[in-house]
PDB file of N, CA and C in Angstrom:
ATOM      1  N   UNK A   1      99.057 187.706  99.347  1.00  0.00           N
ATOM      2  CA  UNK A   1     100.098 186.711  99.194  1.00  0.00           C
ATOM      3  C   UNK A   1     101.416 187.325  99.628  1.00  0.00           C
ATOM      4  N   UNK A   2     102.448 186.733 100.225  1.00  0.00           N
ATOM      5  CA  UNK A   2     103.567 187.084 100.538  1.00  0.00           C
ATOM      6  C   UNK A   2     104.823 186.168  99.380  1.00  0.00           C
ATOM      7  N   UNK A   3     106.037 186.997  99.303  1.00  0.00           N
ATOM      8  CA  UNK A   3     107.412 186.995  98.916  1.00  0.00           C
ATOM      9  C   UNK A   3     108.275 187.605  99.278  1.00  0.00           C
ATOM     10  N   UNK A   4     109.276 186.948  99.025  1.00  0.00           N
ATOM     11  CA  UNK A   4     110.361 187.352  99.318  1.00  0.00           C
ATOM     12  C   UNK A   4     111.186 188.104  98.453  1.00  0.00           C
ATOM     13  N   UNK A   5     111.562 189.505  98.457  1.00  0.00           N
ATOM     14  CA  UNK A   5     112.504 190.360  98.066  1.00  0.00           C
ATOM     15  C   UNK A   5     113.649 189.607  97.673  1.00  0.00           C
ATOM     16  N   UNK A   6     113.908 189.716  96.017  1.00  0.00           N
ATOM     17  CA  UNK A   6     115.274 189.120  95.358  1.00  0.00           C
ATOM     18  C   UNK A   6     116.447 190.054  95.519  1.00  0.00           C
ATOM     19  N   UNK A   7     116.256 191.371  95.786  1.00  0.00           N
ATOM     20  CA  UNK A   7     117.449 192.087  95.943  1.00  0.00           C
ATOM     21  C   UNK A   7     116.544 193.346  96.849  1.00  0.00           C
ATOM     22  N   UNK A   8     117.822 194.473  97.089  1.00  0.00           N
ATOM     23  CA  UNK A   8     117.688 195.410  97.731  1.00  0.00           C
ATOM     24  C   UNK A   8     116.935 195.935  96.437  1.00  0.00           C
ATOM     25  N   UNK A   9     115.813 197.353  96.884  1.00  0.00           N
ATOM     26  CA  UNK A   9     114.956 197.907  96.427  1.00  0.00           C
ATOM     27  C   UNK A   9     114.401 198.991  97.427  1.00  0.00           C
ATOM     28  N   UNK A  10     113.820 200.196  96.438  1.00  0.00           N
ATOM     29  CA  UNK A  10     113.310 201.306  97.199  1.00  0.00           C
ATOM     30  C   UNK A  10     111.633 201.373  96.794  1.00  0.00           C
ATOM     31  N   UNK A  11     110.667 201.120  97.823  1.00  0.00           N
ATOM     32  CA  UNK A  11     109.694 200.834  97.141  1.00  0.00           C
ATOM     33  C   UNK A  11     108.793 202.672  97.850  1.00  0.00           C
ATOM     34  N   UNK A  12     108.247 203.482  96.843  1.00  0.00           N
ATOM     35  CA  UNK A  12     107.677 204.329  97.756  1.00  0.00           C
ATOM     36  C   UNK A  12     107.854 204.662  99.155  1.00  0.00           C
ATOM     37  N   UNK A  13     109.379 205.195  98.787  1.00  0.00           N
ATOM     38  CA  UNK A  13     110.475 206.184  99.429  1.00  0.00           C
ATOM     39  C   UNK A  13     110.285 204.100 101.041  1.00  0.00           C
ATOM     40  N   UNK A  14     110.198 203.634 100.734  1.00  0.00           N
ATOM     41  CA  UNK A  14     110.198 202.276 101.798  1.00  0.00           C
ATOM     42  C   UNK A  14     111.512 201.402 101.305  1.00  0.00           C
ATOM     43  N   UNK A  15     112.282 201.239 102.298  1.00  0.00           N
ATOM     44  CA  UNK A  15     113.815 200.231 101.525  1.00  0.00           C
ATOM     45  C   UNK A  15     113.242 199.155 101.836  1.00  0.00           C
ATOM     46  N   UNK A  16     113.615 198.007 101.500  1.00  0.00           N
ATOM     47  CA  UNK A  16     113.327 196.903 101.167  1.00  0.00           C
ATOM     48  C   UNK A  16     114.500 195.942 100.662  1.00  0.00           C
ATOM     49  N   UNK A  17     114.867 195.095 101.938  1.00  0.00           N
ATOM     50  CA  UNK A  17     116.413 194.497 101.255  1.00  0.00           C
ATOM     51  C   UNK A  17     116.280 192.786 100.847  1.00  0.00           C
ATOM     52  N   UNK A  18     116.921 192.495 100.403  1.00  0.00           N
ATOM     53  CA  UNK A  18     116.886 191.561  99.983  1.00  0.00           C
ATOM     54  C   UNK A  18     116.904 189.613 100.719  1.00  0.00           C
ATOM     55  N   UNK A  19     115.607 188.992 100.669  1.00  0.00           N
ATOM     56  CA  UNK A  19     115.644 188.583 101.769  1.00  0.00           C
ATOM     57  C   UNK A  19     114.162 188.953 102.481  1.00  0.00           C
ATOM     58  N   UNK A  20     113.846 190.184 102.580  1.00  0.00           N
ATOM     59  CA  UNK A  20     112.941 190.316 103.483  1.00  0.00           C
ATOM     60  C   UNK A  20     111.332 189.944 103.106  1.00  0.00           C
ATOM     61  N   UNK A  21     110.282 189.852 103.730  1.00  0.00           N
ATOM     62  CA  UNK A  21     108.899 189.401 103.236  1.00  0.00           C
ATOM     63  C   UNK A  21     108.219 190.542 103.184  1.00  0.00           C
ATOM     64  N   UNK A  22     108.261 190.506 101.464  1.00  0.00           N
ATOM     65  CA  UNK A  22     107.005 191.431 101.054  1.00  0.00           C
ATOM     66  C   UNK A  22     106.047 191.064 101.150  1.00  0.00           C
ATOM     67  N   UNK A  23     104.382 192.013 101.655  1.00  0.00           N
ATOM     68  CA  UNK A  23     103.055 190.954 101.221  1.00  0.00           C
ATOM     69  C   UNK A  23     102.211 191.891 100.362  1.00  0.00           C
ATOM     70  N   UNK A  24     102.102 191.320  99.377  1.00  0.00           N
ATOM     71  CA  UNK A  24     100.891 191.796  98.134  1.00  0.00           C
ATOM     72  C   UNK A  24      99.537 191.727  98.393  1.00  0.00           C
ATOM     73  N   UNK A  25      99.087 192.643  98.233  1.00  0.00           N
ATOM     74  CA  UNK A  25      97.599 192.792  97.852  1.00  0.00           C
ATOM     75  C   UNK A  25      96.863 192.766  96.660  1.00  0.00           C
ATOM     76  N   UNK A  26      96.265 191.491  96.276  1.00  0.00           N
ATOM     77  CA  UNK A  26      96.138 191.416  94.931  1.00  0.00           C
ATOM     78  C   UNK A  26      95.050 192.743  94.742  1.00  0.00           C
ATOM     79  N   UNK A  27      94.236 192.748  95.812  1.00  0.00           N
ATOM     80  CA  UNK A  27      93.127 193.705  95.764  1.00  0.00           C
ATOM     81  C   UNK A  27      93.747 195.171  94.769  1.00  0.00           C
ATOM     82  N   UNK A  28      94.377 195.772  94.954  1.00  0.00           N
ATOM     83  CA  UNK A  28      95.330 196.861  94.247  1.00  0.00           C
ATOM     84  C   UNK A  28      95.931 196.513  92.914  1.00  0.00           C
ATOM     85  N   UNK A  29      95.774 195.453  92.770  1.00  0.00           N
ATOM     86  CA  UNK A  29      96.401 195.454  91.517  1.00  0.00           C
ATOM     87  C   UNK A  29      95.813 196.111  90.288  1.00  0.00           C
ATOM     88  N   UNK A  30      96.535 196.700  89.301  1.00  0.00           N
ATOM     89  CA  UNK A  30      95.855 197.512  88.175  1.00  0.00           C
ATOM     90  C   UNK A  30      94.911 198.751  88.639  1.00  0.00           C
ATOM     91  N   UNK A  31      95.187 199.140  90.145  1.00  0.00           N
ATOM     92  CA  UNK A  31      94.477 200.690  90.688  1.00  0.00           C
ATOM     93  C   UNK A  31      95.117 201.717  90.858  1.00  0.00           C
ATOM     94  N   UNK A  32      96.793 201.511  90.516  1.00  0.00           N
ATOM     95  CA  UNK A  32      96.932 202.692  90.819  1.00  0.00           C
ATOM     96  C   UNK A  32      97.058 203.756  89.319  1.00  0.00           C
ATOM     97  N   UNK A  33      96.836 205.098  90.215  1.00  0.00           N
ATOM     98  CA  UNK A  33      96.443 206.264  89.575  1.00  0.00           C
ATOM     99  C   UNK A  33      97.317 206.773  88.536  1.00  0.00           C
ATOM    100  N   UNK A  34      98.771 206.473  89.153  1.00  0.00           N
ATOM    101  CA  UNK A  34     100.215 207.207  88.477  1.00  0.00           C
ATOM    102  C   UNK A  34     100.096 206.038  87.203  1.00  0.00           C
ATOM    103  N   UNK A  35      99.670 205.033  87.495  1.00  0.00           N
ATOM    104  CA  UNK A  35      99.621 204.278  85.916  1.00  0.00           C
ATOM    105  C   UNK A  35      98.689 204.449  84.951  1.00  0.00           C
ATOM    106  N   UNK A  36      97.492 204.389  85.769  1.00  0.00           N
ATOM    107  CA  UNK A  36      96.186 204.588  84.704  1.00  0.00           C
ATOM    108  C   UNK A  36      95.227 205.820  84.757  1.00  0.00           C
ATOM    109  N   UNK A  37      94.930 206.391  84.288  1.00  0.00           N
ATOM    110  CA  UNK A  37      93.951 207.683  84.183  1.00  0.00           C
ATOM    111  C   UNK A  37      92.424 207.760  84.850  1.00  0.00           C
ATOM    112  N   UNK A  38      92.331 206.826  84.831  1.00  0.00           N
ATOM    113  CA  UNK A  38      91.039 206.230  85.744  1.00  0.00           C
ATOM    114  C   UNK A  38      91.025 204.532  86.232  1.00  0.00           C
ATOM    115  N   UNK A  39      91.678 204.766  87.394  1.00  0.00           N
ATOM    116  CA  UNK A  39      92.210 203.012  86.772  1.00  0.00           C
ATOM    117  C   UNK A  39      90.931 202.552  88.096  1.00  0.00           C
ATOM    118  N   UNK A  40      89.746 202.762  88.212  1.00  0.00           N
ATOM    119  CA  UNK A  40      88.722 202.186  88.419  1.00  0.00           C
ATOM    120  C   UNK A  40      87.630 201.751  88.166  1.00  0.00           C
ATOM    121  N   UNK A  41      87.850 202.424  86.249  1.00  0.00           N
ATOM    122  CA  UNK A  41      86.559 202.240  85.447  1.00  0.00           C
ATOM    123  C   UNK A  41      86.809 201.243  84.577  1.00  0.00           C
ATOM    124  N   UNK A  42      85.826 200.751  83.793  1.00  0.00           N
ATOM    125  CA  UNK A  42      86.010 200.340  82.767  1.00  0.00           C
ATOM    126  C   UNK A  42      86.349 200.620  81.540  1.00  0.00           C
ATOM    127  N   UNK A  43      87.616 200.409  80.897  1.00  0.00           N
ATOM    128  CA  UNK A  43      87.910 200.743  79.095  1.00  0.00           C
ATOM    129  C   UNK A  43      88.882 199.578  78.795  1.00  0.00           C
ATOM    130  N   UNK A  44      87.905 198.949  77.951  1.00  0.00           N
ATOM    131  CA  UNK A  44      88.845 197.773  77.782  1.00  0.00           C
ATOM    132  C   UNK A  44      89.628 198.575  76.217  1.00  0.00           C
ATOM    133  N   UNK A  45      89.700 199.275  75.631  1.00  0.00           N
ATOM    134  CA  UNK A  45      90.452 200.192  75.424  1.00  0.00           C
ATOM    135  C   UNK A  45      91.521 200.770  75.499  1.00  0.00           C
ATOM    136  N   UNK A  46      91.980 200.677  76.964  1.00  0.00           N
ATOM    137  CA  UNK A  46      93.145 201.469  77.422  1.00  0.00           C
ATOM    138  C   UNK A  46      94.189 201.199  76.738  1.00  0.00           C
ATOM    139  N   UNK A  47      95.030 202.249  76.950  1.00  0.00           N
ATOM    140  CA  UNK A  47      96.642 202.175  76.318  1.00  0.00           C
ATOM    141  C   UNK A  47      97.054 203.671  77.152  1.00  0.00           C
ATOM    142  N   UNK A  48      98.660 203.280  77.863  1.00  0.00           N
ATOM    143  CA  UNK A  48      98.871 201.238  77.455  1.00  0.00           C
ATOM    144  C   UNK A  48      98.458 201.468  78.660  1.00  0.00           C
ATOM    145  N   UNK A  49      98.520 199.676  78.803  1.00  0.00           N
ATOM    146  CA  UNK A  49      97.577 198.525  79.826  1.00  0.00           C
ATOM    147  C   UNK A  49      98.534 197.648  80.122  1.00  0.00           C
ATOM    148  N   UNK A  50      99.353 197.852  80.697  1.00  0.00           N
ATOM    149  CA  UNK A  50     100.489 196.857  81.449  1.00  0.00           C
ATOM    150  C   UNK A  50      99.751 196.235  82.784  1.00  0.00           C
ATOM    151  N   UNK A  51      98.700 195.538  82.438  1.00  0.00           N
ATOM    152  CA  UNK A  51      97.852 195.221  84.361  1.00  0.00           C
ATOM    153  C   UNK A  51      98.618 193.760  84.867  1.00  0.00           C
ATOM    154  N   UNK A  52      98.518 193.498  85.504  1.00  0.00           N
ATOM    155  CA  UNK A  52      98.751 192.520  86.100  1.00  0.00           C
ATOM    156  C   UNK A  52      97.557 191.347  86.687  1.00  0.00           C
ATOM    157  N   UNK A  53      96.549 191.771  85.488  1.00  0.00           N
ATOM    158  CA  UNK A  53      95.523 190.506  85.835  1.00  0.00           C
ATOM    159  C   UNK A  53      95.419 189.180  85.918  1.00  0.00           C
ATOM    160  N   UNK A  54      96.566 188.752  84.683  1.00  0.00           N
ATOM    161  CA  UNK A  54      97.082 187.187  84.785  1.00  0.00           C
ATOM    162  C   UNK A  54      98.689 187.154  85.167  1.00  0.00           C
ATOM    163  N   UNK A  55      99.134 187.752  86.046  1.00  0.00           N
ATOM    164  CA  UNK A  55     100.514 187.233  86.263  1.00  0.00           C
ATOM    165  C   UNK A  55     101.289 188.140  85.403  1.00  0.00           C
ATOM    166  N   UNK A  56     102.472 187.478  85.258  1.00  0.00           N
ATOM    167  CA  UNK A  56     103.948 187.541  84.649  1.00  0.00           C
ATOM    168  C   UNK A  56     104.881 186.588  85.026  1.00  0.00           C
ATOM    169  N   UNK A  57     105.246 186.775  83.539  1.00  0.00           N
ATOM    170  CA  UNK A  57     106.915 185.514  83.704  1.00  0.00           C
ATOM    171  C   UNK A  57     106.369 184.564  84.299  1.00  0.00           C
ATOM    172  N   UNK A  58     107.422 183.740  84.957  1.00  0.00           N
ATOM    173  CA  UNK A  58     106.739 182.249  85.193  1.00  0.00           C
ATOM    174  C   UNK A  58     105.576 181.895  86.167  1.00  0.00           C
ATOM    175  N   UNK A  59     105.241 183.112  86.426  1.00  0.00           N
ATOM    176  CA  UNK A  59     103.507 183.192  87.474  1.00  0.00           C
ATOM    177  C   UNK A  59     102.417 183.366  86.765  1.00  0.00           C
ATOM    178  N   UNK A  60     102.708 183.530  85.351  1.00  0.00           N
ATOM    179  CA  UNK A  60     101.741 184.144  83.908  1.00  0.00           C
ATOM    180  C   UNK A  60     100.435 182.968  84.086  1.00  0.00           C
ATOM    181  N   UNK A  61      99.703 183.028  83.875  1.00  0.00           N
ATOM    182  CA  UNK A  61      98.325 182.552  83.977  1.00  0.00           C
ATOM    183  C   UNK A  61      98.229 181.720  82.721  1.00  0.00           C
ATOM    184  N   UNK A  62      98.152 179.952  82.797  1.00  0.00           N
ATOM    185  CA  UNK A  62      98.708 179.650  81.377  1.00  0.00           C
ATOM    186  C   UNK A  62      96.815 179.445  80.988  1.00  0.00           C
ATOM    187  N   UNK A  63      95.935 180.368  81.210  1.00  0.00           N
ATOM    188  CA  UNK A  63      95.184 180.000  80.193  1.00  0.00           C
ATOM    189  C   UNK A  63      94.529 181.677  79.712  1.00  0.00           C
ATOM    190  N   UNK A  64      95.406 182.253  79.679  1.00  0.00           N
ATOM    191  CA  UNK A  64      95.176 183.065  79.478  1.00  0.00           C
ATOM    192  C   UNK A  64      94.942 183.430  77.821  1.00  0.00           C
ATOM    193  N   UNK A  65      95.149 182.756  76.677  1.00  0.00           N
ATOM    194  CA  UNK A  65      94.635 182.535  75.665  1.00  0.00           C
ATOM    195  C   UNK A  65      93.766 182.446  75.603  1.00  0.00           C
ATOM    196  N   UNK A  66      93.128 181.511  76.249  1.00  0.00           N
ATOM    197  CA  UNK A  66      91.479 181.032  76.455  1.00  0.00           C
ATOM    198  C   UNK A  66      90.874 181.982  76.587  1.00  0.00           C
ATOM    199  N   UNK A  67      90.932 182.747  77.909  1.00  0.00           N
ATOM    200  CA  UNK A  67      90.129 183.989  78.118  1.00  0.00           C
ATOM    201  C   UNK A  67      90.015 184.985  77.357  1.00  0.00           C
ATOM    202  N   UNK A  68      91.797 185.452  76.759  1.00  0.00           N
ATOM    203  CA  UNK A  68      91.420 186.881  75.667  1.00  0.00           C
ATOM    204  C   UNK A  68      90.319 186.134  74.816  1.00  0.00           C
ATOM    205  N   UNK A  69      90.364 185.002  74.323  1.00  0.00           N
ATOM    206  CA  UNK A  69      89.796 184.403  73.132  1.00  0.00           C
ATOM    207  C   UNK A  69      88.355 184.709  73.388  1.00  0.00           C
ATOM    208  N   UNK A  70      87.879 183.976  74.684  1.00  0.00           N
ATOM    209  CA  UNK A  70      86.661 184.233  74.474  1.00  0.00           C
ATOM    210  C   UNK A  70      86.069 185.699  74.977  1.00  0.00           C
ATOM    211  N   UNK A  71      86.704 186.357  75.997  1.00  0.00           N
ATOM    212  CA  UNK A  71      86.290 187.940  75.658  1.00  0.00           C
ATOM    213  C   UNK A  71      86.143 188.715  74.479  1.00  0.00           C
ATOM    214  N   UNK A  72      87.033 187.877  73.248  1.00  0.00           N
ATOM    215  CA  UNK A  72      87.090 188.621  72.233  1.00  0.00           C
ATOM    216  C   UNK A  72      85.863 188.456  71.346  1.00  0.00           C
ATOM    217  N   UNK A  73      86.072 186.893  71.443  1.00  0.00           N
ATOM    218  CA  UNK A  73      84.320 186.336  71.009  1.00  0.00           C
ATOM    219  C   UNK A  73      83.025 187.076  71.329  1.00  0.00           C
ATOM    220  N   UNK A  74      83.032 187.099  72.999  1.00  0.00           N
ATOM    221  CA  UNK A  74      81.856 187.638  73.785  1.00  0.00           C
ATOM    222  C   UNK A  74      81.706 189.072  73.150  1.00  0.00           C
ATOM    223  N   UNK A  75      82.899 189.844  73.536  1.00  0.00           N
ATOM    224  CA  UNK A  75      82.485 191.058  73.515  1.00  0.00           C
ATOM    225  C   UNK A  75      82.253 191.972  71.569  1.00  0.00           C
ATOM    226  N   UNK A  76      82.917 190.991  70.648  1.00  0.00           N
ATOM    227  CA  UNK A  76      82.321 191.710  68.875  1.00  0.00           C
ATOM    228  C   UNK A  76      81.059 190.951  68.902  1.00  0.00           C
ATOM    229  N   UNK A  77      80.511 189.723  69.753  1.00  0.00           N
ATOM    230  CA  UNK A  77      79.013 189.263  69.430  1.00  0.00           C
ATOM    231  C   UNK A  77      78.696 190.415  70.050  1.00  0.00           C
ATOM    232  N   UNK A  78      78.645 191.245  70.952  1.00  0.00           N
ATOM    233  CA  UNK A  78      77.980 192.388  71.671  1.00  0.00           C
ATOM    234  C   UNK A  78      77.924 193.354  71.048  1.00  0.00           C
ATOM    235  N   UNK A  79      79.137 193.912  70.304  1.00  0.00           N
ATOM    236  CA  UNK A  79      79.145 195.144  70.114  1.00  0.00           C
ATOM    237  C   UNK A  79      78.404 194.647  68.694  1.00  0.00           C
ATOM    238  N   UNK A  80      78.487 193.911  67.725  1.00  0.00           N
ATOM    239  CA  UNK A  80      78.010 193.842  67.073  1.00  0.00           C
ATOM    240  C   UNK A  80      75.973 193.322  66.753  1.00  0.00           C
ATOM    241  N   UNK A  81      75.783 192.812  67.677  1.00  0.00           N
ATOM    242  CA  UNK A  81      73.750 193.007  68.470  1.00  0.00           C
ATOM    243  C   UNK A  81      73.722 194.170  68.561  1.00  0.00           C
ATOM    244  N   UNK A  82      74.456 194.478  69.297  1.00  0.00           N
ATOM    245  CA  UNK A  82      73.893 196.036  70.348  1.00  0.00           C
ATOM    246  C   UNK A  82      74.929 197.110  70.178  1.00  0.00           C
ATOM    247  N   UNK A  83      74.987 197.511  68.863  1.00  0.00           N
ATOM    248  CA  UNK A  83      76.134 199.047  69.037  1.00  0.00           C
ATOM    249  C   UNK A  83      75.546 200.179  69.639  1.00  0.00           C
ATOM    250  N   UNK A  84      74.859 200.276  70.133  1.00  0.00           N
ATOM    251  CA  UNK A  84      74.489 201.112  70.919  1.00  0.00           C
ATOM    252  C   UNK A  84      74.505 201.233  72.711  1.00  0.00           C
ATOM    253  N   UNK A  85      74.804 199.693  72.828  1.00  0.00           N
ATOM    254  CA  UNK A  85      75.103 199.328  74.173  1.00  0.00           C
ATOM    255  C   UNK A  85      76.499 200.442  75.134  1.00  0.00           C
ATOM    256  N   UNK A  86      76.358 200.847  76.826  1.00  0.00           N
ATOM    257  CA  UNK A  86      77.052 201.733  77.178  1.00  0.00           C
ATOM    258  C   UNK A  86      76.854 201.493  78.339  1.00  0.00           C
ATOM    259  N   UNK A  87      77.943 201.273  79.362  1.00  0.00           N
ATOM    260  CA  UNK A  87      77.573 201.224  80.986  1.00  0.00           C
ATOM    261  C   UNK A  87      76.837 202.204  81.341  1.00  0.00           C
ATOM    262  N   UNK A  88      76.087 201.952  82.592  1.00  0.00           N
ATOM    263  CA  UNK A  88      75.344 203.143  82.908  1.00  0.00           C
ATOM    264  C   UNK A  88      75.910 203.562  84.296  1.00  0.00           C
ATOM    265  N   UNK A  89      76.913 203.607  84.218  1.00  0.00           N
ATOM    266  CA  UNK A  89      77.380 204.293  85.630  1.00  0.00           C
ATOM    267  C   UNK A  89      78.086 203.737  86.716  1.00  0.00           C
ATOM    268  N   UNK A  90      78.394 203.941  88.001  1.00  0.00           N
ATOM    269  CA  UNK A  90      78.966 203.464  89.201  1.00  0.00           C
ATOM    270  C   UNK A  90      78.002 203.397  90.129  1.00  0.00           C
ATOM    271  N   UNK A  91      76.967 202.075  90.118  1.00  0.00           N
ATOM    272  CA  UNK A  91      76.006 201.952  91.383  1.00  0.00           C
ATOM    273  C   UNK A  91      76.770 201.469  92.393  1.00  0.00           C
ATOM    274  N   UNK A  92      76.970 202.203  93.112  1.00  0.00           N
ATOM    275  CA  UNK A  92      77.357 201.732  94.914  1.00  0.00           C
ATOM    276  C   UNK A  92      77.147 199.765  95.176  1.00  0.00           C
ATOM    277  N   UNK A  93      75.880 199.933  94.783  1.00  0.00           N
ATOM    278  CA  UNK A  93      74.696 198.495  95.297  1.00  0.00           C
ATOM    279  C   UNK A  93      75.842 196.918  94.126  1.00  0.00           C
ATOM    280  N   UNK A  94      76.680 197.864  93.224  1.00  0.00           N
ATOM    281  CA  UNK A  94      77.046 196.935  92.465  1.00  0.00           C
ATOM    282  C   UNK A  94      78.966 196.407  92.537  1.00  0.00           C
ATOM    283  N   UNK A  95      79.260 197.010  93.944  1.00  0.00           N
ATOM    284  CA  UNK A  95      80.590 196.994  94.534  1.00  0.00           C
ATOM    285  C   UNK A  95      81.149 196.354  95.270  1.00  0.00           C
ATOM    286  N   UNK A  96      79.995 195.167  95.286  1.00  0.00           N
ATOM    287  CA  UNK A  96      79.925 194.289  96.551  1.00  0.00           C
ATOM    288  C   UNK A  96      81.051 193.341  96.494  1.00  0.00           C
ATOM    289  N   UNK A  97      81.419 192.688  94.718  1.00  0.00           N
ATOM    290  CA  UNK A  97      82.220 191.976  94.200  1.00  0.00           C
ATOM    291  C   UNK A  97      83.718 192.102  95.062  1.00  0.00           C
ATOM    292  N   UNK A  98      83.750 193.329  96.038  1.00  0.00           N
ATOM    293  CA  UNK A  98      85.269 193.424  96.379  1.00  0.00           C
ATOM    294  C   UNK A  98      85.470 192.982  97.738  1.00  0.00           C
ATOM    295  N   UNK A  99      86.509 192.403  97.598  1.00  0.00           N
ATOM    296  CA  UNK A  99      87.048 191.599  98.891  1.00  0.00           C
ATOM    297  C   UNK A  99      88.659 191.766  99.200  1.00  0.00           C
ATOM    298  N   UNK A 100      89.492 191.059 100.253  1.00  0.00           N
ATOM    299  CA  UNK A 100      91.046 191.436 100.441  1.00  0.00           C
ATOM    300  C   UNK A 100      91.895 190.330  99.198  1.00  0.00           C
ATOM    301  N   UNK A 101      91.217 189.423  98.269  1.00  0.00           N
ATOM    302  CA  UNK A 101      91.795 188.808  97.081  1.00  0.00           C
ATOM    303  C   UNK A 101      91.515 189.426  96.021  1.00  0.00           C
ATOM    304  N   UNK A 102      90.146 189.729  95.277  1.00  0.00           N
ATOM    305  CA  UNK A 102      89.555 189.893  94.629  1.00  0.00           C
ATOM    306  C   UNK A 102      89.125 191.802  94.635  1.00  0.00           C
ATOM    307  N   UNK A 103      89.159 192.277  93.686  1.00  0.00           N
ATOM    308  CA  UNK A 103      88.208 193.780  93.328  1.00  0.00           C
ATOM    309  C   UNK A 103      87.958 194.067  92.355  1.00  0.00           C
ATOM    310  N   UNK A 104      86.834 193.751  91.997  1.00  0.00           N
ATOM    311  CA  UNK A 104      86.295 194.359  91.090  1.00  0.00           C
ATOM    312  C   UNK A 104      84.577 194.393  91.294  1.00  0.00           C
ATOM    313  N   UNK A 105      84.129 195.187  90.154  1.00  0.00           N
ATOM    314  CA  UNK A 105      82.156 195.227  90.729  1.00  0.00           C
ATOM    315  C   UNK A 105      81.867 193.579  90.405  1.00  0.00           C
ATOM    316  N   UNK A 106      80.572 193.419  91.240  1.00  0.00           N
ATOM    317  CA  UNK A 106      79.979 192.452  91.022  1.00  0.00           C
ATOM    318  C   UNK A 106      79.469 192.085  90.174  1.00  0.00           C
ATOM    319  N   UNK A 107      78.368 193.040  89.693  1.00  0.00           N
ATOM    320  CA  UNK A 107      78.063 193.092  88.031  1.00  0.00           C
ATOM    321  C   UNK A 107      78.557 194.712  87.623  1.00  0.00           C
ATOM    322  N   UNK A 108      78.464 194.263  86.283  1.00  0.00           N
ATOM    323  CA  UNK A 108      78.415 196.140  85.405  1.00  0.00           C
ATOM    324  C   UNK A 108      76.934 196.217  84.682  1.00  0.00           C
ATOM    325  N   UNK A 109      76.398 197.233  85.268  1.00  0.00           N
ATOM    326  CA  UNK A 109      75.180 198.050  84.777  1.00  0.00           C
ATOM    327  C   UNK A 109      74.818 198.376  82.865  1.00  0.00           C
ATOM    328  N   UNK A 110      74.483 197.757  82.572  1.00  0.00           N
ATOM    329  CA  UNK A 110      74.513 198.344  80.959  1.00  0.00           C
ATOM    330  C   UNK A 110      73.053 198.643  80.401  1.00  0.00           C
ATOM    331  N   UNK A 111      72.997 199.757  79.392  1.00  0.00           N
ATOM    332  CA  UNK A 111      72.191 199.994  78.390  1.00  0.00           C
ATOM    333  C   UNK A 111      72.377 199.678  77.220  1.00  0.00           C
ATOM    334  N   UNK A 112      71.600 198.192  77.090  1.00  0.00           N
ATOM    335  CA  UNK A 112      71.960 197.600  75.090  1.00  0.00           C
ATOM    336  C   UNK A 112      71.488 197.955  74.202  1.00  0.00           C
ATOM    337  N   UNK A 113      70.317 199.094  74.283  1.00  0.00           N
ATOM    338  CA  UNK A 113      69.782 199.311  73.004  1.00  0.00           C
ATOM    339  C   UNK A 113      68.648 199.036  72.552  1.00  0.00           C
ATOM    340  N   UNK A 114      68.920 198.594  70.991  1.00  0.00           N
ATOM    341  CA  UNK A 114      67.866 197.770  70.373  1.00  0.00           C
ATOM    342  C   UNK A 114      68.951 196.426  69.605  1.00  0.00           C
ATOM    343  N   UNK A 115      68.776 195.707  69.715  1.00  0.00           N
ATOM    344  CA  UNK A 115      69.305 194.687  69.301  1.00  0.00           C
ATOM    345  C   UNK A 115      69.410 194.702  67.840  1.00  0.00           C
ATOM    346  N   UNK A 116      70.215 194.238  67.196  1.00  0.00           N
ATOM    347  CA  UNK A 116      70.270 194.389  65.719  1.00  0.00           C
ATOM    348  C   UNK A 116      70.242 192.692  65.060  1.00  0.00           C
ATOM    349  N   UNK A 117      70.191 192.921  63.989  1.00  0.00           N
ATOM    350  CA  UNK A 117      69.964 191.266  63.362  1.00  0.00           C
ATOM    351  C   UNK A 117      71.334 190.815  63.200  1.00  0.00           C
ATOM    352  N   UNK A 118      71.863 190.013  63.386  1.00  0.00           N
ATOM    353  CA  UNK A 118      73.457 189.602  62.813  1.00  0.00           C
ATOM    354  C   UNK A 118      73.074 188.758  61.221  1.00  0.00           C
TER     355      UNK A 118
END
């Protein structure tokens, strides 16, 4: 996606004045290194986690309630079946999910265990 620069700015030693057309790569978003410690794996965990998965300010993703909600749902029904559940790794075969909008894996690989009774 492209924008336009609200003021002068130094972006990685690059000037950038105000006026001119920036273009974003959503693909990068939440990868770089100087922010996150592994910012290609999974830890929904992290701290802190400033990502930019739904936006900001008035670009903020208005259903983004919805989603924490039901990740939050999805993922204590999980941990709570299967505490023993654990990705199993970085399969190549499972990287396909990435494109010039979109990056992330296609699926994630997991080991659940034994299921427990709720």
């Amino acid at each position: 996606m492209w924008r336009f620069a609200r003021t002068d700015t130094v972006l990685t030693k690059t000037s950038i004045r105000a006026g001119d057309i920036v273009i974003v790569s959503l693909a990068l978003a939440n990868r770089d290194p100087t922010a996150f410690s592994r910012p290609t794996g999974l830890d929904p965990g992290r701290t802190p986690n400033r990502h930019l998965q739904f936006g900001h300010g008035a670009h903020r993703c208005t259903g983004v309630p919805l989603v924490y909600g039901l990740a939050d749902a999805l993922l204590t029904t999980l941990s709570r079946q299967y505490p023993d559940a654990s990705t199993t790794g970085d399969d190549p075969a499972c990287r396909s999910g990435r494109n010039s909008i979109f990056r992330g894996p296609a699926r994630v690989l997991a080991a659940l265990g034994p299921r427990q009774p709720v």
